[in-house]
PDB file of N, CA and C in Angstrom:
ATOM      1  N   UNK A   1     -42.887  49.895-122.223  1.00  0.00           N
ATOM      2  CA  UNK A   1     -43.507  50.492-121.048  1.00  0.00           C
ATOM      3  C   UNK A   1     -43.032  49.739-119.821  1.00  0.00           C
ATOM      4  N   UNK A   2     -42.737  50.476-118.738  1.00  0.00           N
ATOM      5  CA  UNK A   2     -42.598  49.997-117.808  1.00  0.00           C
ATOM      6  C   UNK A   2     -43.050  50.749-116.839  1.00  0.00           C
ATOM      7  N   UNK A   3     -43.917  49.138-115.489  1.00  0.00           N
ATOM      8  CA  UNK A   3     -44.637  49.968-114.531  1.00  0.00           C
ATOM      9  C   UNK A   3     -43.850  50.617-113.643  1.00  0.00           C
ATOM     10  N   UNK A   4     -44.264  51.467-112.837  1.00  0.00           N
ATOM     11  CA  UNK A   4     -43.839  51.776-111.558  1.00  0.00           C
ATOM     12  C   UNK A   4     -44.695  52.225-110.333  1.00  0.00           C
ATOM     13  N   UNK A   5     -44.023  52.140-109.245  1.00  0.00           N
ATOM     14  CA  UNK A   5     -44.498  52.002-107.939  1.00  0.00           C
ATOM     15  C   UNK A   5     -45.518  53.405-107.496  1.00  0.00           C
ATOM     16  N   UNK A   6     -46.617  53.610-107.156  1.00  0.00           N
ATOM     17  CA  UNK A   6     -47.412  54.792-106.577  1.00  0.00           C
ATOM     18  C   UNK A   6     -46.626  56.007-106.471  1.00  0.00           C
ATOM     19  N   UNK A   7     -45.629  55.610-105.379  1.00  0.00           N
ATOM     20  CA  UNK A   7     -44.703  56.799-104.715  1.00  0.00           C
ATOM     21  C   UNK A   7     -43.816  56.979-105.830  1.00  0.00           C
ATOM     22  N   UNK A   8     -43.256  55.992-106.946  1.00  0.00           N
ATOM     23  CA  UNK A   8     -42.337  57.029-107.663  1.00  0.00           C
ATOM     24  C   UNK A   8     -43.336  58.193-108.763  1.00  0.00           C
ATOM     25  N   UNK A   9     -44.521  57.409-109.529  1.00  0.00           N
ATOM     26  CA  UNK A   9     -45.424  58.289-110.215  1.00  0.00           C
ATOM     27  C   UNK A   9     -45.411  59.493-109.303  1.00  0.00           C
ATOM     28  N   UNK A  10     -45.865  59.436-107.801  1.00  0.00           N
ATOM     29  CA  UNK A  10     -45.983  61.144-107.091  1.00  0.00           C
ATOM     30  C   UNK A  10     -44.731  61.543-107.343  1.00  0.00           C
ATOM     31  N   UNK A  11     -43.469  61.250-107.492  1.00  0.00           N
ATOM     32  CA  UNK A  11     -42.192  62.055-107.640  1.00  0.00           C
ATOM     33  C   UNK A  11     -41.914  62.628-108.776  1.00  0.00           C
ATOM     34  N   UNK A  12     -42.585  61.983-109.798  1.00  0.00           N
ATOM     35  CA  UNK A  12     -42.354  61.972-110.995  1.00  0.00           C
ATOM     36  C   UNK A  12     -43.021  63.280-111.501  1.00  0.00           C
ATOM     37  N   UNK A  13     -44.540  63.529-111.159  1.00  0.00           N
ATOM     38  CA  UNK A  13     -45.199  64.603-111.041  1.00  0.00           C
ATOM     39  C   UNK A  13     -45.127  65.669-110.377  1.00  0.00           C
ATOM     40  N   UNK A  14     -43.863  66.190-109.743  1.00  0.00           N
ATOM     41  CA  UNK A  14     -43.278  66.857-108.994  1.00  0.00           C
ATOM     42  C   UNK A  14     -42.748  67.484-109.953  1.00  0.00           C
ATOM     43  N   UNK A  15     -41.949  67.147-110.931  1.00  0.00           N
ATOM     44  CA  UNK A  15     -41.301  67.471-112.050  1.00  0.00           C
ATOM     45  C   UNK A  15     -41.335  69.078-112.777  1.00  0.00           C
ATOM     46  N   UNK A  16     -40.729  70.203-112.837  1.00  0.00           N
ATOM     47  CA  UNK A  16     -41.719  71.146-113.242  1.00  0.00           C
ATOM     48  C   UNK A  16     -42.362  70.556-114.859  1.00  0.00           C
ATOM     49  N   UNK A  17     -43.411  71.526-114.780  1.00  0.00           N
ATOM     50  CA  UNK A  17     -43.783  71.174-116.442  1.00  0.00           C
ATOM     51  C   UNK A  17     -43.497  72.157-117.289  1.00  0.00           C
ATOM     52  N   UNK A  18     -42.163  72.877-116.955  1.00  0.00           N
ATOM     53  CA  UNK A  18     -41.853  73.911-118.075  1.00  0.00           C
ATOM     54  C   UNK A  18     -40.700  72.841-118.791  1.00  0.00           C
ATOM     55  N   UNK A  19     -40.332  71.584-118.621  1.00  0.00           N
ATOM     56  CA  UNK A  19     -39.703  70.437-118.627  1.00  0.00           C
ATOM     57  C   UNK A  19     -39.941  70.278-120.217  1.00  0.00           C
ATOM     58  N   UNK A  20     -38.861  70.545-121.234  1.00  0.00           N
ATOM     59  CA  UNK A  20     -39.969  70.205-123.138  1.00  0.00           C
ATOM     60  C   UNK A  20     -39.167  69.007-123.558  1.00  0.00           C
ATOM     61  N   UNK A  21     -38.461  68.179-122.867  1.00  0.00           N
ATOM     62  CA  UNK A  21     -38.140  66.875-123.969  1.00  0.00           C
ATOM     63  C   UNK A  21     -38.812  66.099-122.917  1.00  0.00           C
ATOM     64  N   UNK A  22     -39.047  64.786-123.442  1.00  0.00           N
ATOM     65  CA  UNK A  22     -39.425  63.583-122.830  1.00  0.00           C
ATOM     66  C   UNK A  22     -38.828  62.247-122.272  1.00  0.00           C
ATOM     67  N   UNK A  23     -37.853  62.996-121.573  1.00  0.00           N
ATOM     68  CA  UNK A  23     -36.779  62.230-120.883  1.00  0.00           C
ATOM     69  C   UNK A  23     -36.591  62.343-119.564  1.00  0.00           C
ATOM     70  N   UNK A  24     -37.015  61.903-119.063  1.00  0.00           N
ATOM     71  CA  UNK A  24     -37.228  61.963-117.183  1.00  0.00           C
ATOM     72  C   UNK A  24     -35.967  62.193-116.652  1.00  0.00           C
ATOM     73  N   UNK A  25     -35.349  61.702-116.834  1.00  0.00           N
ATOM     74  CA  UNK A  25     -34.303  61.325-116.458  1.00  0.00           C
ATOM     75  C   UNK A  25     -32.947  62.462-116.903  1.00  0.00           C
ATOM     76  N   UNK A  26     -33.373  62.795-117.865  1.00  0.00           N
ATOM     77  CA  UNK A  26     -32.173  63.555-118.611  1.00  0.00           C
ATOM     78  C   UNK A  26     -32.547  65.176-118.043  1.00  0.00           C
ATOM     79  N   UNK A  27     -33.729  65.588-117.500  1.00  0.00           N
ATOM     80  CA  UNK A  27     -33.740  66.401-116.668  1.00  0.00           C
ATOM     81  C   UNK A  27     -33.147  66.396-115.394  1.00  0.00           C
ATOM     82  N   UNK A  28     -32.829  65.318-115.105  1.00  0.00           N
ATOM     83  CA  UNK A  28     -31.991  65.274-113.986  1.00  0.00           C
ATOM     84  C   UNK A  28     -30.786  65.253-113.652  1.00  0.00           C
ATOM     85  N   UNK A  29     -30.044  65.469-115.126  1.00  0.00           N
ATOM     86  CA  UNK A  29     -28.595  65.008-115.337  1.00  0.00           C
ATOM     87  C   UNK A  29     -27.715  66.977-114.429  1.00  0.00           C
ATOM     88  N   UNK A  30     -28.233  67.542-114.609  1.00  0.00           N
ATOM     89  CA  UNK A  30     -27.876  68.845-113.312  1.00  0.00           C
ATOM     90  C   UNK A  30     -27.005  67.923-111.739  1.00  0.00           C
ATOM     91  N   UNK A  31     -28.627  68.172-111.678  1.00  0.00           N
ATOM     92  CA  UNK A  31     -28.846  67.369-110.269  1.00  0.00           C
ATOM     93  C   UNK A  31     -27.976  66.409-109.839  1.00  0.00           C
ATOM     94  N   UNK A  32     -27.996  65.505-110.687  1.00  0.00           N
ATOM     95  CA  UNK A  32     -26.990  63.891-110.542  1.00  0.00           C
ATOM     96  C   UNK A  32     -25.623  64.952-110.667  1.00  0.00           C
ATOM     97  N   UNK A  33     -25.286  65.366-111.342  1.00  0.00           N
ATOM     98  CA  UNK A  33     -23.992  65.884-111.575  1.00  0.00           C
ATOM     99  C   UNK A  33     -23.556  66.488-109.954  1.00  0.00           C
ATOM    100  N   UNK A  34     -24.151  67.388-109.588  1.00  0.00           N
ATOM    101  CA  UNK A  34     -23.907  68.162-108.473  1.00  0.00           C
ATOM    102  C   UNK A  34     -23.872  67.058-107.222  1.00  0.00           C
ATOM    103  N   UNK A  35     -24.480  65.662-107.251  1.00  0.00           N
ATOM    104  CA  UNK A  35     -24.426  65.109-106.180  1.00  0.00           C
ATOM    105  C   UNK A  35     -23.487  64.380-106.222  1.00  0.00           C
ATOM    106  N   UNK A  36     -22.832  63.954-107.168  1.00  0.00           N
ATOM    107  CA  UNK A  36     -21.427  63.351-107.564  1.00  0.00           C
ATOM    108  C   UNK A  36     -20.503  64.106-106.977  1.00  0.00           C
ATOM    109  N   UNK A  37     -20.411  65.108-107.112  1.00  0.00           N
ATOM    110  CA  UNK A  37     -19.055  65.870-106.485  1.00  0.00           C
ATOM    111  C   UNK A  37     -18.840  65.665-105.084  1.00  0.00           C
ATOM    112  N   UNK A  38     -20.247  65.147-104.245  1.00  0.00           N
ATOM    113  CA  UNK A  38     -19.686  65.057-103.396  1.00  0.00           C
ATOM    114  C   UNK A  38     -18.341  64.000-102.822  1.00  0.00           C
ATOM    115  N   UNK A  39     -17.475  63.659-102.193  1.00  0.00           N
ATOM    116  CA  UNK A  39     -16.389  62.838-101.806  1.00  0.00           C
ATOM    117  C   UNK A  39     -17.074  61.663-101.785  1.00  0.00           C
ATOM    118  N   UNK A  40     -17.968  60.957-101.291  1.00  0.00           N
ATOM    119  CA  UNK A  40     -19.000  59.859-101.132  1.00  0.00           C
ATOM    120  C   UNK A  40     -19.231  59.257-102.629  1.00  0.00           C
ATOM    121  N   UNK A  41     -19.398  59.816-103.447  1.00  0.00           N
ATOM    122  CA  UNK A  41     -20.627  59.565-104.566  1.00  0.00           C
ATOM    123  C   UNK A  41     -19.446  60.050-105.917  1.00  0.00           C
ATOM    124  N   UNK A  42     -18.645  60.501-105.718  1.00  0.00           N
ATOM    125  CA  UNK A  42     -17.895  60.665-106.968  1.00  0.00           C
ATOM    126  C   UNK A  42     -17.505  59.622-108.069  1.00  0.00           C
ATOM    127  N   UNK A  43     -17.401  58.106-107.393  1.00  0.00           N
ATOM    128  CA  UNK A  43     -17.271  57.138-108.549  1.00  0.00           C
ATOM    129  C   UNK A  43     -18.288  56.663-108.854  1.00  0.00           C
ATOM    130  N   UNK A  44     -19.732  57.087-108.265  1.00  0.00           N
ATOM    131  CA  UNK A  44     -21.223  56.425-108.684  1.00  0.00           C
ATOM    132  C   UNK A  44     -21.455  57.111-109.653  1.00  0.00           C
ATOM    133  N   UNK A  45     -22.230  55.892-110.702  1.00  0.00           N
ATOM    134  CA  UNK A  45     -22.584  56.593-112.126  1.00  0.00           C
ATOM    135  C   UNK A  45     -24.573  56.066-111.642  1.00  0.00           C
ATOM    136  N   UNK A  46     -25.010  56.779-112.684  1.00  0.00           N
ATOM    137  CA  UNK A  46     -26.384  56.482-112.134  1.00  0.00           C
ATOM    138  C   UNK A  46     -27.089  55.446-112.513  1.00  0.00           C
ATOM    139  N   UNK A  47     -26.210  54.632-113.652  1.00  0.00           N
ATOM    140  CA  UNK A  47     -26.564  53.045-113.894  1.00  0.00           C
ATOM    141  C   UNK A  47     -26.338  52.328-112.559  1.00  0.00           C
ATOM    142  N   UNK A  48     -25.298  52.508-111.746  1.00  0.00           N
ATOM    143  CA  UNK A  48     -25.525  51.402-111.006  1.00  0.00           C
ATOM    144  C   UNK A  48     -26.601  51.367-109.698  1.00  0.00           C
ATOM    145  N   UNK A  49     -27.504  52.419-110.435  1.00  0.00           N
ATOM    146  CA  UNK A  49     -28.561  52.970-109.441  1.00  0.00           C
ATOM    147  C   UNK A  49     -29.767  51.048-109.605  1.00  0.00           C
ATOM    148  N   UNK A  50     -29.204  51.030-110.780  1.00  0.00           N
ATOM    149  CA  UNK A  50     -30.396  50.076-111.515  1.00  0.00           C
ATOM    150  C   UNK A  50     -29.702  48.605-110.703  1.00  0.00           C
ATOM    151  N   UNK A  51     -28.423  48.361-110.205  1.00  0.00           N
ATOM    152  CA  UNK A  51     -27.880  47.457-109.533  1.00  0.00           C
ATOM    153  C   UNK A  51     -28.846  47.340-107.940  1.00  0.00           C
ATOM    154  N   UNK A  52     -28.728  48.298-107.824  1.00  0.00           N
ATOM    155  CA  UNK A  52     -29.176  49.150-106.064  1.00  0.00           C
ATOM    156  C   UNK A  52     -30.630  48.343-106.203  1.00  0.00           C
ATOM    157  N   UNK A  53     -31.466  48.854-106.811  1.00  0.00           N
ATOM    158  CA  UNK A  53     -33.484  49.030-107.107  1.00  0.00           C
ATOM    159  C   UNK A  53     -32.854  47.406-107.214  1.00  0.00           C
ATOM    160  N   UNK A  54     -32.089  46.482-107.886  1.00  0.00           N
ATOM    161  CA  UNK A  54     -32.637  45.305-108.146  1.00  0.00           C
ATOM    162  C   UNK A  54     -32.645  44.435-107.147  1.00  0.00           C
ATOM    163  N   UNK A  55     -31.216  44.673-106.345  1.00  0.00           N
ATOM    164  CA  UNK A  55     -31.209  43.986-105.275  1.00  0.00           C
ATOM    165  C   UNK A  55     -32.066  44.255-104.402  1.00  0.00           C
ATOM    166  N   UNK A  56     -32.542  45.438-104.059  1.00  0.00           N
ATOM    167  CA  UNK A  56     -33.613  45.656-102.823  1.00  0.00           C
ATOM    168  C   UNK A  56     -34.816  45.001-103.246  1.00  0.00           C
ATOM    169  N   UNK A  57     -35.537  45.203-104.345  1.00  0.00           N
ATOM    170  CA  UNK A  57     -36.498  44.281-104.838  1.00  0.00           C
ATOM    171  C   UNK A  57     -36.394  42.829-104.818  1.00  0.00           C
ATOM    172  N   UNK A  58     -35.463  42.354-104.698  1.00  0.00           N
ATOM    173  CA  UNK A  58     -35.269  40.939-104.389  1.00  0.00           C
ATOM    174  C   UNK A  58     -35.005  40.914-102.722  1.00  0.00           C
ATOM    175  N   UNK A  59     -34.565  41.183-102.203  1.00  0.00           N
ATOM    176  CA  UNK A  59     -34.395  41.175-100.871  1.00  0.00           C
ATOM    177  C   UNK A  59     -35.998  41.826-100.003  1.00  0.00           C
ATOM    178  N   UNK A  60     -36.975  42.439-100.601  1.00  0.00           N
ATOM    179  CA  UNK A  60     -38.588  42.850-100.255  1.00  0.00           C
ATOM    180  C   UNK A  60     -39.356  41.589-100.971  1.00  0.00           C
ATOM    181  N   UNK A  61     -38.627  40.827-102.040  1.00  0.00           N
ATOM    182  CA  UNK A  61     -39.475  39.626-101.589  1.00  0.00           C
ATOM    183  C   UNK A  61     -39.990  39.409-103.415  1.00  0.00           C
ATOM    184  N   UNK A  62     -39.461  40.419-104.132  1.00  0.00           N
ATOM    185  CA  UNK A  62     -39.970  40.282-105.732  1.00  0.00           C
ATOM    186  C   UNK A  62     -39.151  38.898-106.268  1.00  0.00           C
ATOM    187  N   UNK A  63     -39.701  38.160-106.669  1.00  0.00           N
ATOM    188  CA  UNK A  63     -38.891  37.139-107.455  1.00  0.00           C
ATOM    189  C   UNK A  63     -38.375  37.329-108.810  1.00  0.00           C
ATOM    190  N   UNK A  64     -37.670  36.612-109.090  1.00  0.00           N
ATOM    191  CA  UNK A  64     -36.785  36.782-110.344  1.00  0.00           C
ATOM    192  C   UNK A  64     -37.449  36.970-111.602  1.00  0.00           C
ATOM    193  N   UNK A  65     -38.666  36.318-111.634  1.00  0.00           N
ATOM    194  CA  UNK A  65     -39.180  36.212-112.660  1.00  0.00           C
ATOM    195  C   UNK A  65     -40.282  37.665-112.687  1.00  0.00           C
ATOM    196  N   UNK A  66     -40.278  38.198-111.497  1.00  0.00           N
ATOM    197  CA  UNK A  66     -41.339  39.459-111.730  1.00  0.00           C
ATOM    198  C   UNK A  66     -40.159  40.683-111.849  1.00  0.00           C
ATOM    199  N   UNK A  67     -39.150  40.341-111.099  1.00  0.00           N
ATOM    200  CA  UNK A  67     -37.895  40.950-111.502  1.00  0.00           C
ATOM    201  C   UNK A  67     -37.526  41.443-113.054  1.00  0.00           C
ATOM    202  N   UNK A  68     -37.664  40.491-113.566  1.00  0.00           N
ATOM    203  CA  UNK A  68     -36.848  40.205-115.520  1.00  0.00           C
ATOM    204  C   UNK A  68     -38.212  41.432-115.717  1.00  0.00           C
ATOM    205  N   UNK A  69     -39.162  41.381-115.761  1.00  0.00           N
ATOM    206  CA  UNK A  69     -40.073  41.807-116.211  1.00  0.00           C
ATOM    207  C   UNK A  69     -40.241  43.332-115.770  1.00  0.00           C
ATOM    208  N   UNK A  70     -40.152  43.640-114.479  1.00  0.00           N
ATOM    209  CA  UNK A  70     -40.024  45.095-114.086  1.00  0.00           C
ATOM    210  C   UNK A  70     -38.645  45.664-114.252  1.00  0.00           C
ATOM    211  N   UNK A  71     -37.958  45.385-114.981  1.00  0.00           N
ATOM    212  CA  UNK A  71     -36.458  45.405-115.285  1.00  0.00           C
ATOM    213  C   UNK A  71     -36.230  45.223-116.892  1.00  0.00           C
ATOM    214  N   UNK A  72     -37.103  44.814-117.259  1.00  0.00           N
ATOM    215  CA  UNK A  72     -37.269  44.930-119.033  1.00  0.00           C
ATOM    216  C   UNK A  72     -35.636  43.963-119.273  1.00  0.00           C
ATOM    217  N   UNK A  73     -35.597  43.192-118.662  1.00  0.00           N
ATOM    218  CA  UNK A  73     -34.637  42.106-118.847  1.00  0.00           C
ATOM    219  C   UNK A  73     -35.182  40.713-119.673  1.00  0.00           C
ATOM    220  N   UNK A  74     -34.325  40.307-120.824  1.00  0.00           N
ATOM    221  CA  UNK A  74     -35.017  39.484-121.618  1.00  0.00           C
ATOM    222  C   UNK A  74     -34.889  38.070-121.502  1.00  0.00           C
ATOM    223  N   UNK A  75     -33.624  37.686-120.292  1.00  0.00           N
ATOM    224  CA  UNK A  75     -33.506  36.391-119.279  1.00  0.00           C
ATOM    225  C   UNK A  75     -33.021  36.948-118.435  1.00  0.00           C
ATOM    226  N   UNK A  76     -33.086  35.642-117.609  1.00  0.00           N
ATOM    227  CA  UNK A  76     -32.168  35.511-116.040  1.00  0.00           C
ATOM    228  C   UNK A  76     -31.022  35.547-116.087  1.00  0.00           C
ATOM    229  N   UNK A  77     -30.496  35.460-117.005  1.00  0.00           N
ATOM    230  CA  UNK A  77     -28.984  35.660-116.751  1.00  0.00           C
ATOM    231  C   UNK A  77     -28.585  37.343-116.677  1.00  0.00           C
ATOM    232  N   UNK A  78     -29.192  37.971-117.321  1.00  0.00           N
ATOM    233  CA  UNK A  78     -29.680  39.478-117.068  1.00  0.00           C
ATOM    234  C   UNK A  78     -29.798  40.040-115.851  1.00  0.00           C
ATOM    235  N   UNK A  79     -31.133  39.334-114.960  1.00  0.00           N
ATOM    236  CA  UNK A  79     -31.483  39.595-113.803  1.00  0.00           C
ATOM    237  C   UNK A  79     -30.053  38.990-112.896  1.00  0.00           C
ATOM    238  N   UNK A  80     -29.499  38.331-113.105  1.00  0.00           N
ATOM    239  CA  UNK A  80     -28.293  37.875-112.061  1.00  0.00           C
ATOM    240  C   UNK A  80     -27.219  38.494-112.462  1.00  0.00           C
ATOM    241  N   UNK A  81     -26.969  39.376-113.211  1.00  0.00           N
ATOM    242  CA  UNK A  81     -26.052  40.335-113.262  1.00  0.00           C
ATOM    243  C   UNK A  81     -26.445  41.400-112.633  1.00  0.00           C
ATOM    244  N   UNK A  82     -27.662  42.005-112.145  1.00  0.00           N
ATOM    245  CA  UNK A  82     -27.879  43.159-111.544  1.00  0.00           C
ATOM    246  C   UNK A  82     -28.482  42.800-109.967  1.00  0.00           C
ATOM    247  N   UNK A  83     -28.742  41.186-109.784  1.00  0.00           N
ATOM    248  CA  UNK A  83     -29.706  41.599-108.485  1.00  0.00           C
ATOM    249  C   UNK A  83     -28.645  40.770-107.652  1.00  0.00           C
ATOM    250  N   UNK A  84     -27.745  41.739-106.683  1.00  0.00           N
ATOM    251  CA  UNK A  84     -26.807  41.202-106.071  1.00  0.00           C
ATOM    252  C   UNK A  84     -27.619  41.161-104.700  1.00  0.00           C
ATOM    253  N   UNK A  85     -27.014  39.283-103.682  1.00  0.00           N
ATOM    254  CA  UNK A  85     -27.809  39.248-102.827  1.00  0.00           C
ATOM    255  C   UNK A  85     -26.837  39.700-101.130  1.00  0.00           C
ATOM    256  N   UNK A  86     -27.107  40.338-100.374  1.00  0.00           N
ATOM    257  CA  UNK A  86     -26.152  40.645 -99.107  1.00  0.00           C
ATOM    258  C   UNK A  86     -26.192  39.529 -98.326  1.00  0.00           C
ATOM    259  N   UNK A  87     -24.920  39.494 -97.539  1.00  0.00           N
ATOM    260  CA  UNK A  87     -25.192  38.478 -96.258  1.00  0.00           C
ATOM    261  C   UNK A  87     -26.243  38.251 -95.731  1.00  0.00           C
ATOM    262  N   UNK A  88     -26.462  39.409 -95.393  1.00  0.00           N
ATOM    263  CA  UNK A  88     -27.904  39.058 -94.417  1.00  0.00           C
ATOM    264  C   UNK A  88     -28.663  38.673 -95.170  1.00  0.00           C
ATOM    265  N   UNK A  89     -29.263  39.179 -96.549  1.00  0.00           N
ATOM    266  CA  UNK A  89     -30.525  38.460 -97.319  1.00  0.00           C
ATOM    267  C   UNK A  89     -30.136  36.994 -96.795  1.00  0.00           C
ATOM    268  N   UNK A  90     -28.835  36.521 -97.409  1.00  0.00           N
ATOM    269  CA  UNK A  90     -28.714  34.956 -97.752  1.00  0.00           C
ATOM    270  C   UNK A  90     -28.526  34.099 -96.662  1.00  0.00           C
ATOM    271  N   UNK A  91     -28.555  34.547 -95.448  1.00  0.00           N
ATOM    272  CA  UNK A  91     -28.852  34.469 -94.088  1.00  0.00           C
ATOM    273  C   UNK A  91     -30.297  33.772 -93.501  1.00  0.00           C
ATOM    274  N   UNK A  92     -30.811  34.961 -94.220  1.00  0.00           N
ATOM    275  CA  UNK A  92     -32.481  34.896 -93.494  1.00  0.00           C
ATOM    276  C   UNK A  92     -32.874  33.866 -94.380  1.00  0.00           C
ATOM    277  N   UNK A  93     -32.224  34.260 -95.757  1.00  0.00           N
ATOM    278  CA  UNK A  93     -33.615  32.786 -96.704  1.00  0.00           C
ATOM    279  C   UNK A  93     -32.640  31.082 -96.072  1.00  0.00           C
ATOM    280  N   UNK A  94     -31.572  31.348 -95.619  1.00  0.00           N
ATOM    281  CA  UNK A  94     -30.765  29.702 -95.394  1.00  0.00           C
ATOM    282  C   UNK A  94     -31.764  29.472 -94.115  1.00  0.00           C
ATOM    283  N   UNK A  95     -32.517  30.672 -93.329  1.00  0.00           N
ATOM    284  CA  UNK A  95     -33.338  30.283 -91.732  1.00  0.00           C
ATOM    285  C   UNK A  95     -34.164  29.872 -92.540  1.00  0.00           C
ATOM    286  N   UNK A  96     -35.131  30.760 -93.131  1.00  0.00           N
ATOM    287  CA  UNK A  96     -36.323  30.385 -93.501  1.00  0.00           C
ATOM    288  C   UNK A  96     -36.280  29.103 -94.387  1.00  0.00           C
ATOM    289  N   UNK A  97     -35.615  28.345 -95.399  1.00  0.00           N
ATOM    290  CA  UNK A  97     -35.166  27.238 -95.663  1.00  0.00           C
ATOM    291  C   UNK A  97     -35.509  26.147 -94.472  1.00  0.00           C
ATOM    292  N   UNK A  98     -35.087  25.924 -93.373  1.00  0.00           N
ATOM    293  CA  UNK A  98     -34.888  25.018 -92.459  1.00  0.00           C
ATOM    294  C   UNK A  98     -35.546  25.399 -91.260  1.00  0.00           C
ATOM    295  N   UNK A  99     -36.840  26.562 -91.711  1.00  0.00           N
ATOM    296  CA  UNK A  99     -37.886  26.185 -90.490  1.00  0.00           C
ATOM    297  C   UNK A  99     -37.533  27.311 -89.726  1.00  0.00           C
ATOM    298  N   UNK A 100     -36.351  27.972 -89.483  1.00  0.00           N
ATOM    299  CA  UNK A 100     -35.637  28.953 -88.287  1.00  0.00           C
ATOM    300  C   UNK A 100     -36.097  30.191 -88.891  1.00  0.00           C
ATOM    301  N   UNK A 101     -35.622  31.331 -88.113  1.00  0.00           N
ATOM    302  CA  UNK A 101     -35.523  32.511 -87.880  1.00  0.00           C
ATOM    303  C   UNK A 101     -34.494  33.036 -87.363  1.00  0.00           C
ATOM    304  N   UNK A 102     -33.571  31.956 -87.221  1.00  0.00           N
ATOM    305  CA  UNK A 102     -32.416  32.510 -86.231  1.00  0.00           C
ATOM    306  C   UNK A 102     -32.097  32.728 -84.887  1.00  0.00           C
ATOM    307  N   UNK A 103     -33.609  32.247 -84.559  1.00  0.00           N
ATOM    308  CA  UNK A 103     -33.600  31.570 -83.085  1.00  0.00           C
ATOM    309  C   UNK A 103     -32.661  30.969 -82.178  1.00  0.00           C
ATOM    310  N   UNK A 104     -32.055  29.535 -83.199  1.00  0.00           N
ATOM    311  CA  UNK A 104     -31.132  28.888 -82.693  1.00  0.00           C
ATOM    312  C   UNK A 104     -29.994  29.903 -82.449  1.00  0.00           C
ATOM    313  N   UNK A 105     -29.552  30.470 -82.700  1.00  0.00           N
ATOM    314  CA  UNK A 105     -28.318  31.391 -83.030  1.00  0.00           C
ATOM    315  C   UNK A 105     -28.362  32.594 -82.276  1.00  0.00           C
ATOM    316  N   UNK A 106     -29.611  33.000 -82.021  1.00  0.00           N
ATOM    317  CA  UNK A 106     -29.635  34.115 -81.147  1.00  0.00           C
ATOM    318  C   UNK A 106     -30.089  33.982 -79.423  1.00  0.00           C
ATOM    319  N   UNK A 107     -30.437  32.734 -79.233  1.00  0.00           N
ATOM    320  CA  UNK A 107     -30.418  31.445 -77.845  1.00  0.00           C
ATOM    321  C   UNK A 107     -29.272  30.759 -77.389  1.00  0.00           C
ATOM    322  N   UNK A 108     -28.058  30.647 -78.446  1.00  0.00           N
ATOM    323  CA  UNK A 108     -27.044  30.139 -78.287  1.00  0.00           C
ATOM    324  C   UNK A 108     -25.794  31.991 -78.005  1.00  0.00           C
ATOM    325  N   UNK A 109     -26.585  33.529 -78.293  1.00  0.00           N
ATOM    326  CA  UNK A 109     -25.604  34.404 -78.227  1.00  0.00           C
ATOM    327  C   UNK A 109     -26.346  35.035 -76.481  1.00  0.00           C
ATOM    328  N   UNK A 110     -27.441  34.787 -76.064  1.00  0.00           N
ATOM    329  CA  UNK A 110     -27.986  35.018 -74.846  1.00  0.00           C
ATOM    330  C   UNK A 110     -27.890  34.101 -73.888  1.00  0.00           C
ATOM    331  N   UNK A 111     -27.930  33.003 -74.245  1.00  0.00           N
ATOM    332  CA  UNK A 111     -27.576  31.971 -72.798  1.00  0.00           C
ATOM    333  C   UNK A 111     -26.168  31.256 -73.223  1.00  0.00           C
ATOM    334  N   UNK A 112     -25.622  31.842 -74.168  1.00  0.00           N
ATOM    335  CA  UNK A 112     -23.773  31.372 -73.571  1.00  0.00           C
ATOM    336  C   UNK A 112     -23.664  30.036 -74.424  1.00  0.00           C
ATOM    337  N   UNK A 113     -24.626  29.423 -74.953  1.00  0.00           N
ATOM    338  CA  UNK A 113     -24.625  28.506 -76.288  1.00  0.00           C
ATOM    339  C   UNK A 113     -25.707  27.894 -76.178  1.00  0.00           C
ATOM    340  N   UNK A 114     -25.584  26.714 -77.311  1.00  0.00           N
ATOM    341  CA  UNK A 114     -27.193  25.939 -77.321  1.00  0.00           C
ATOM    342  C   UNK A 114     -27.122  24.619 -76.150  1.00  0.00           C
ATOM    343  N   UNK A 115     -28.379  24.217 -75.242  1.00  0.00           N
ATOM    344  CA  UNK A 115     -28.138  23.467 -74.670  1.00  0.00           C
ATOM    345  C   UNK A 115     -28.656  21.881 -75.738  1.00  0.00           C
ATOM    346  N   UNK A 116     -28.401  20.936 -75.270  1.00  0.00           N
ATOM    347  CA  UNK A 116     -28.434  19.591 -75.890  1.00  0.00           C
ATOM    348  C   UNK A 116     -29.329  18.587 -74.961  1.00  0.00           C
TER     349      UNK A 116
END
């Protein structure tokens, strides 16, 4: 079992219910197909959808260890194959690390550098 978020259960129940296997997902394999064709999306497969959800969940602030678990991952080495972090995440946590926000950096791009 695995939980999920309020808003995906309402999507989920959207679903028609003339729907007869029990595969969420595999009702959707139409759908996914047709959005692939577009020029954009043609080399996306819908596993690396599960790359996408992990990193944003880590970057909103889920830790690794609630990560493994909403991810049905059985270590961390698991979770660090899917939860890739962006510049900017690794940005903000090096401010928040050392007290900043980026203050220094954005005082030094408005008044022409940092004074001493």
């Amino acid at each position: 079992m695995v939980p999920i978020g309020d808003d995906v259960k309402a999507l989920l129940q959207q679903i028609p219910q003339h729907v007869t296997h029990d595969h969420v997902f595999k009702s959707l394999q139409g759908s996914w197909d047709e959005a692939r064709e577009q020029p954009s999306l043609e080399h996306v497969h819908f596993h690396d959808l599960r790359h996408t959800w992990a990193s944003r969940q880590v970057a909103a602030g889920t830790g690794l260890y609630e990560l493994m678990k909403l991810g049905g991952w059985k270590d961390f080495a698991m979770v660090q194959r899917y939860a890739h972090f962006a510049p900017e995440y690794m940005q903000a946590v090096a401010n928040r690390v050392n007290g900043t926000t980026g203050r220094a950096a954005v005082a030094a791009e408005v008044g022409g550098g940092a004074q001493r």
